[in-house]
Protein backbone atom coordinates (compact mmCIF):
# COMPACT_ATOMS: atom_id res chain seq x y z
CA UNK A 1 58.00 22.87 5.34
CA UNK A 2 56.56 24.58 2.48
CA UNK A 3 55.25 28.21 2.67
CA UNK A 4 52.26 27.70 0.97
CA UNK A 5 49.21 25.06 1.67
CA UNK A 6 46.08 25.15 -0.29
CA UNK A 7 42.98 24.04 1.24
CA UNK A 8 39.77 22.86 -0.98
CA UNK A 9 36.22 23.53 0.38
CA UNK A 10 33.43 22.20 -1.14
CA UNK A 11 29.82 22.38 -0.80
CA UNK A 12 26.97 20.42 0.00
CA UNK A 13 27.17 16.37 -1.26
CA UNK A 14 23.66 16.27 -2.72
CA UNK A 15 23.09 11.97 -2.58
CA UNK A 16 24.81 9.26 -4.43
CA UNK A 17 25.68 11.87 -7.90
CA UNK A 18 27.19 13.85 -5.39
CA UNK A 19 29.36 10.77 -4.01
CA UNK A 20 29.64 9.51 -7.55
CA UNK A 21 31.19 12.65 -8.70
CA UNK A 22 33.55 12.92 -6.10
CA UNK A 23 34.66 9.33 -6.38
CA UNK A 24 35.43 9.58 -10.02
CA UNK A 25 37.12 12.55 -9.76
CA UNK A 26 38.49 14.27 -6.67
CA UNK A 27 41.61 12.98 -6.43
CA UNK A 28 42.18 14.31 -10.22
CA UNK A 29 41.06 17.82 -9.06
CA UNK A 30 43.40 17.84 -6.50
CA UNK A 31 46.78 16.49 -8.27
CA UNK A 32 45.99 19.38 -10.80
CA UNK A 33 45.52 22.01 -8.18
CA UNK A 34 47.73 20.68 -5.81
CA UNK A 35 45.72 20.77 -3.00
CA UNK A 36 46.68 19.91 0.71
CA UNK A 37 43.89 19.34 2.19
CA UNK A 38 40.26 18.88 1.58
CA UNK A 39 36.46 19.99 3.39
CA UNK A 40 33.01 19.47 2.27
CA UNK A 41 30.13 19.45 3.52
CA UNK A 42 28.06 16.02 3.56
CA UNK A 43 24.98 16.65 5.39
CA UNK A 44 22.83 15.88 1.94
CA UNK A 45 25.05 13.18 1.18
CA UNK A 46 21.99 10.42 2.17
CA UNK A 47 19.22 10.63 0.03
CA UNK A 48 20.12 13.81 -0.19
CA UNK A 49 19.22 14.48 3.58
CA UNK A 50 21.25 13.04 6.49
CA UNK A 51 24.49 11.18 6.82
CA UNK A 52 24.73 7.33 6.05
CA UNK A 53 28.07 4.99 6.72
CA UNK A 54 28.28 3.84 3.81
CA UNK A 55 28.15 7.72 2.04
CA UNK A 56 29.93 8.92 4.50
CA UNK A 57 32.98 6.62 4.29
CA UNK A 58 32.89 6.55 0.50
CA UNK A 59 32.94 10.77 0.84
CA UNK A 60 36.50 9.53 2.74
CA UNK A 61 37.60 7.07 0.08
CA UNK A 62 37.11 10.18 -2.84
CA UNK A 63 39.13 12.25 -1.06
CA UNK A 64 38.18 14.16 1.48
CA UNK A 65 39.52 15.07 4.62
CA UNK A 66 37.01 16.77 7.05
CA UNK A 67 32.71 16.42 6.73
CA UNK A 68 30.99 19.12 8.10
CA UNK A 69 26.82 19.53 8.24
CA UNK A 70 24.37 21.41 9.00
CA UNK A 71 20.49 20.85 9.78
CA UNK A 72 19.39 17.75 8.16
CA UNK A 73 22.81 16.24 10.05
CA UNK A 74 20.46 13.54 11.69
CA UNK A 75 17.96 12.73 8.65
CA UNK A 76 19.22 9.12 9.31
CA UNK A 77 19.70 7.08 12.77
CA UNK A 78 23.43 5.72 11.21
CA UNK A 79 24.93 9.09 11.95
CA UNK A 80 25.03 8.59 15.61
CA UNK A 81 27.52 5.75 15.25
CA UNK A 82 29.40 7.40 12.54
CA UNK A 83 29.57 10.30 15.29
CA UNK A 84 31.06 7.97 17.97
CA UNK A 85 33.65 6.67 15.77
CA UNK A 86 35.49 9.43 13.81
CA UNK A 87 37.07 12.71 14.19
CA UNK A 88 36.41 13.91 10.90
CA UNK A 89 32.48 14.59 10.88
CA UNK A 90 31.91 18.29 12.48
CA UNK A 91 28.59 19.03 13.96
CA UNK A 92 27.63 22.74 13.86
CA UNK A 93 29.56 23.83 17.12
CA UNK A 94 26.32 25.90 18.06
CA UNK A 95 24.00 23.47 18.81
CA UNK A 96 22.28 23.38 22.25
CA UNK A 97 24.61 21.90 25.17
CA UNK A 98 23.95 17.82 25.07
CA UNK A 99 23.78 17.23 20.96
CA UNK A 100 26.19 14.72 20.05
CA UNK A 101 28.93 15.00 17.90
CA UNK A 102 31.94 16.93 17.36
CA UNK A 103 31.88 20.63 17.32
CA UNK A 104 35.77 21.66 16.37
CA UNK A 105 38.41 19.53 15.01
CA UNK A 106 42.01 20.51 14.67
CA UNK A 107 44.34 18.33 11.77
CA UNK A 108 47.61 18.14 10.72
CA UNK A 109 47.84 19.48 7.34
CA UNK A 110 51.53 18.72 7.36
CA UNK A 111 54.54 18.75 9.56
CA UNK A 112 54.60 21.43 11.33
CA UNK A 113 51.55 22.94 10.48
CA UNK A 114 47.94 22.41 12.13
CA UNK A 115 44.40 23.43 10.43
CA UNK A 116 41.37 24.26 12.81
CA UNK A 117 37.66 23.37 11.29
CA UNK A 118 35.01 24.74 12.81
CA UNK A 119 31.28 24.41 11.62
CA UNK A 120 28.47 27.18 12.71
CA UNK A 121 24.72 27.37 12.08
CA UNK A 122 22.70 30.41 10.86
CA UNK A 123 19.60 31.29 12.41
CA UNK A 124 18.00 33.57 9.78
CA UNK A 125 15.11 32.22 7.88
CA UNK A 126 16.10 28.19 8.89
CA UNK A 127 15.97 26.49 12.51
CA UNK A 128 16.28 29.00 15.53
CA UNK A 129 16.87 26.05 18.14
CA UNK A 130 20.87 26.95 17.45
CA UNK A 131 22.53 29.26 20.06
CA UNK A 132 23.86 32.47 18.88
CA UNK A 133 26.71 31.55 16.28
CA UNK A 134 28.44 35.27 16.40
CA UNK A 135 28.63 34.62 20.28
CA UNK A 136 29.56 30.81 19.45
CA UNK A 137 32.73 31.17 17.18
CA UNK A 138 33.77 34.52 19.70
CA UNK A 139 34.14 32.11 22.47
CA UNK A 140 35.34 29.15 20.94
CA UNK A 141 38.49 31.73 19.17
CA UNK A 142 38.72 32.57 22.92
CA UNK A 143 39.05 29.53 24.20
CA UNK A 144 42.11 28.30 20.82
CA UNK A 145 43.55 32.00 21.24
CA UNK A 146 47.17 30.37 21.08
CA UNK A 147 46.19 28.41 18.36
CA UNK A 148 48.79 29.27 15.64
CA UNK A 149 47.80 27.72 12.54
CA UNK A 150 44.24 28.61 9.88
CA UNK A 151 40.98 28.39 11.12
CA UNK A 152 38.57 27.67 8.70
CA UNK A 153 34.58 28.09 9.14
CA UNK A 154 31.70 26.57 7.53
CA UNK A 155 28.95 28.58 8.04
CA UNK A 156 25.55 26.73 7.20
CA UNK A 157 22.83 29.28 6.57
CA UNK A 158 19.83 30.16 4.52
CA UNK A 159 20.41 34.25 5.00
CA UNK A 160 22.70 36.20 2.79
CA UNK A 161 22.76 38.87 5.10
CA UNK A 162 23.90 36.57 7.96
CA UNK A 163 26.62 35.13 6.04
CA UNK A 164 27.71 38.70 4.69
CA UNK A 165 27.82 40.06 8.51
CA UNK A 166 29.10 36.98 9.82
CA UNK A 167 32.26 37.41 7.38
CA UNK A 168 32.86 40.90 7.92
CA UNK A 169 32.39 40.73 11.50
CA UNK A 170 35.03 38.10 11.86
CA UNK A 171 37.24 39.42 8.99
CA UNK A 172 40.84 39.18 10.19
CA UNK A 173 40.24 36.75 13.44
CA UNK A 174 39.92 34.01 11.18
CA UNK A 175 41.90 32.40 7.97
CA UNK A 176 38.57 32.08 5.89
CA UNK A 177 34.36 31.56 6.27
CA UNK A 178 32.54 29.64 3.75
CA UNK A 179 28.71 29.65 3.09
CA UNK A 180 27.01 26.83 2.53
CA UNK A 181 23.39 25.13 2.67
CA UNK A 182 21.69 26.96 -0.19
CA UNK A 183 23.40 24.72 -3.27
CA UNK A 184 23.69 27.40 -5.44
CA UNK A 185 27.24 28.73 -6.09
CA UNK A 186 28.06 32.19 -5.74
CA UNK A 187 30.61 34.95 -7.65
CA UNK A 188 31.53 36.68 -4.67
CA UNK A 189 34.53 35.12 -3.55
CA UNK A 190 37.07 37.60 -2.31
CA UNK A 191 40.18 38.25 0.09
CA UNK A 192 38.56 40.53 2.63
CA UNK A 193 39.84 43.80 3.57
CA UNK A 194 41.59 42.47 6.48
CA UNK A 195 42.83 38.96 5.12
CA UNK A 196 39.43 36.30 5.70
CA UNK A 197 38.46 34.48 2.77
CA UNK A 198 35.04 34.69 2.18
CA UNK A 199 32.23 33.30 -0.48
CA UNK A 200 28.69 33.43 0.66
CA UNK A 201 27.98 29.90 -1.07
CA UNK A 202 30.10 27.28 -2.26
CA UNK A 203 27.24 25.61 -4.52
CA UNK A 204 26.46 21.78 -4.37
CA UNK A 205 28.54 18.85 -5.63
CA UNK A 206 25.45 16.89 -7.29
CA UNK A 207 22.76 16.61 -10.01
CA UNK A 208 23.31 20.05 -12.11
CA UNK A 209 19.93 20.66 -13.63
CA UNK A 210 17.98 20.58 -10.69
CA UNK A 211 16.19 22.11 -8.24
CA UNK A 212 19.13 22.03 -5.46
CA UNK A 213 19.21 18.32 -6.27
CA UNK A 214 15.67 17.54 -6.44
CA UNK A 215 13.42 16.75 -9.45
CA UNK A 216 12.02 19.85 -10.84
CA UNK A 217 8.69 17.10 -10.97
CA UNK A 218 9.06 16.08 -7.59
CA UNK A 219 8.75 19.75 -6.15
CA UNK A 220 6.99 21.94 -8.64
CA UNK A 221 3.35 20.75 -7.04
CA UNK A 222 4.92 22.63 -3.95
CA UNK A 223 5.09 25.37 -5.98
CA UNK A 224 2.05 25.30 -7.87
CA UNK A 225 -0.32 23.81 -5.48
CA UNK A 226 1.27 24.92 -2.31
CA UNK A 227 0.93 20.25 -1.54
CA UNK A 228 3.24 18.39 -0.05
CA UNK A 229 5.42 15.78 -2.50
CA UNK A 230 7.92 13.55 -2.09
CA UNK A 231 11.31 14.52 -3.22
CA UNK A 232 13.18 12.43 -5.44
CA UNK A 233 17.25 12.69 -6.13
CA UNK A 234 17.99 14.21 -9.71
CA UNK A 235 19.79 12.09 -11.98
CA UNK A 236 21.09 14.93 -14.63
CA UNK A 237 25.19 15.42 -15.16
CA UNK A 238 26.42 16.39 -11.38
CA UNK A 239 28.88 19.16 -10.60
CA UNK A 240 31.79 19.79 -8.48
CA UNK A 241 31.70 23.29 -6.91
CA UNK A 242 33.50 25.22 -4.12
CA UNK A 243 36.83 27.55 -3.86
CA UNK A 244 40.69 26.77 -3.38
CA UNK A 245 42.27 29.06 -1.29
CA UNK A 246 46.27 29.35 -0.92
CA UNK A 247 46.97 29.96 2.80
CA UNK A 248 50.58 31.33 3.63
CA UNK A 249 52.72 30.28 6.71
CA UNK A 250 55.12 32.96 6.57
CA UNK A 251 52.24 36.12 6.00
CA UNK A 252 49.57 33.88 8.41
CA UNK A 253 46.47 34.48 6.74
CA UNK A 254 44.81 33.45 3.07
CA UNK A 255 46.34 35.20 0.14
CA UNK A 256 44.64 33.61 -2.90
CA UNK A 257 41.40 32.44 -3.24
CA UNK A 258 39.04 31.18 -6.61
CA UNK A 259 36.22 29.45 -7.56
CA UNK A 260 35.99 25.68 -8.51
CA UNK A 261 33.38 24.75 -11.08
CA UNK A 262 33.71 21.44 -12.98
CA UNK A 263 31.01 19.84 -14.37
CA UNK A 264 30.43 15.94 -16.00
């Protein structure tokens, strides 16, 4: 077994540019980068809001390994089956007791070695129904504490301040935490002090010039008016964004991480 794996984690699928982007050219990214193993997040992947079959399974034909969400997971009914027959969608593992779905999933990366996904919810400025996700991810590391391989976390959150406390809190009990559900990509990637990757957002893979997807005409009366609109999908150039992170067996813990930006 090789020493080093490198893992890809992308953020939100913003509709069918999103999908489009990835089908065209995922597979290229990760022959160039050589990457092992692949995680985005597909919540907006619908319409940009929900999860359809067909979107869902084309996200799996691009590329990708694991689909994690967040809280427009059940914009559309189709997700429920999708739920019942796969391992690789992720709800956010702090949702109340009884909510469908799965809430961790462990995969083989390779021979020999084992990746853990988990997907968390903020609570800051977006839905409070979630349960506490500090207190989540503490119980559920816990519960895995022989688990020998990375743990990876998807944190879904409108708060910068929730994501940045969420990483350092956890910095060193986990291989890596990953922001996502704002769209827009931030420079702060970084090897924490005590070896957790960490980027507070991993940006959108969708419609560039946009308003997180959307039709700058299709939401400015919100903005304007303070009136209700309907939202329409952008149709500018999309963009693939995220990080690669090199994860080494031998040192157990992330020892490279950088930014992925590619635009079409």
């Amino acid at each position: 077994m090789k020493n080093k794996f490198r893992f890809l984690f992308l953020g939100d699928i913003f509709g069918k540019p999103g999908r489009r982007s990835l089908l065209s050219n995922l597979k290229d990214i990760q022959k160039e980068m050589n990457v092992d193993f692949t995680v985005a997040n597909g919540e907006n992947l619908a319409h940009g809001n929900g999860i359809n079959e067909k979107g869902f399974y084309e996200v799996l034909e691009a590329g990708v390994d694991v689909v994690t969400s967040g809280n427009h997971l059940f914009g559309v009914k189709q997700v429920l089956k999708i739920i019942d027959e796969t391992d690789q969608l992720l709800i956010p593992a702090n949702y109340p007791k009884g909510v469908p779905g799965q809430r961790l999933g462990i995969y083989e990366v390779a021979k020999g070695l084992k990746t853990m996904i988990i997907n968390l919810h903020g609570r800051v400025l977006i839905n409070t129904e979630f349960d506490c996700p500090f207190r989540t991810l503490e119980d559920l590391l816990a519960k895995y504490s022989d688990f020998e391989g990375p743990i990876w976390v998807d944190f879904h959150a409108e708060a910068t301040s929730e994501k940045r406390a969420m990483g350092l809190y956890f910095d060193g009990k986990i291989s890596g935490i990953f922001g996502t559900h704002t769209h827009i990509q931030t420079s702060d990637e970084r090897i924490m002090p005590n070896g957790t990757a960490y980027i507070t957002d991993l940006g959108m893979c969708g419609p560039y010039d946009s308003v997180i997807g959307i039709t700058l005409k299709s939401v400015i009366k919100n903005f304007l008016y303070s009136t209700p609109s309907r939202f329409e999908v952008a149709s500018s150039q999309p963009s693939i964004q995220g990080i690669a992170v090199d994860y080494s067996v031998k040192d157990a813990k992330a020892v490279h991480i950088e930014r992925v930006f590619r635009q079409y």
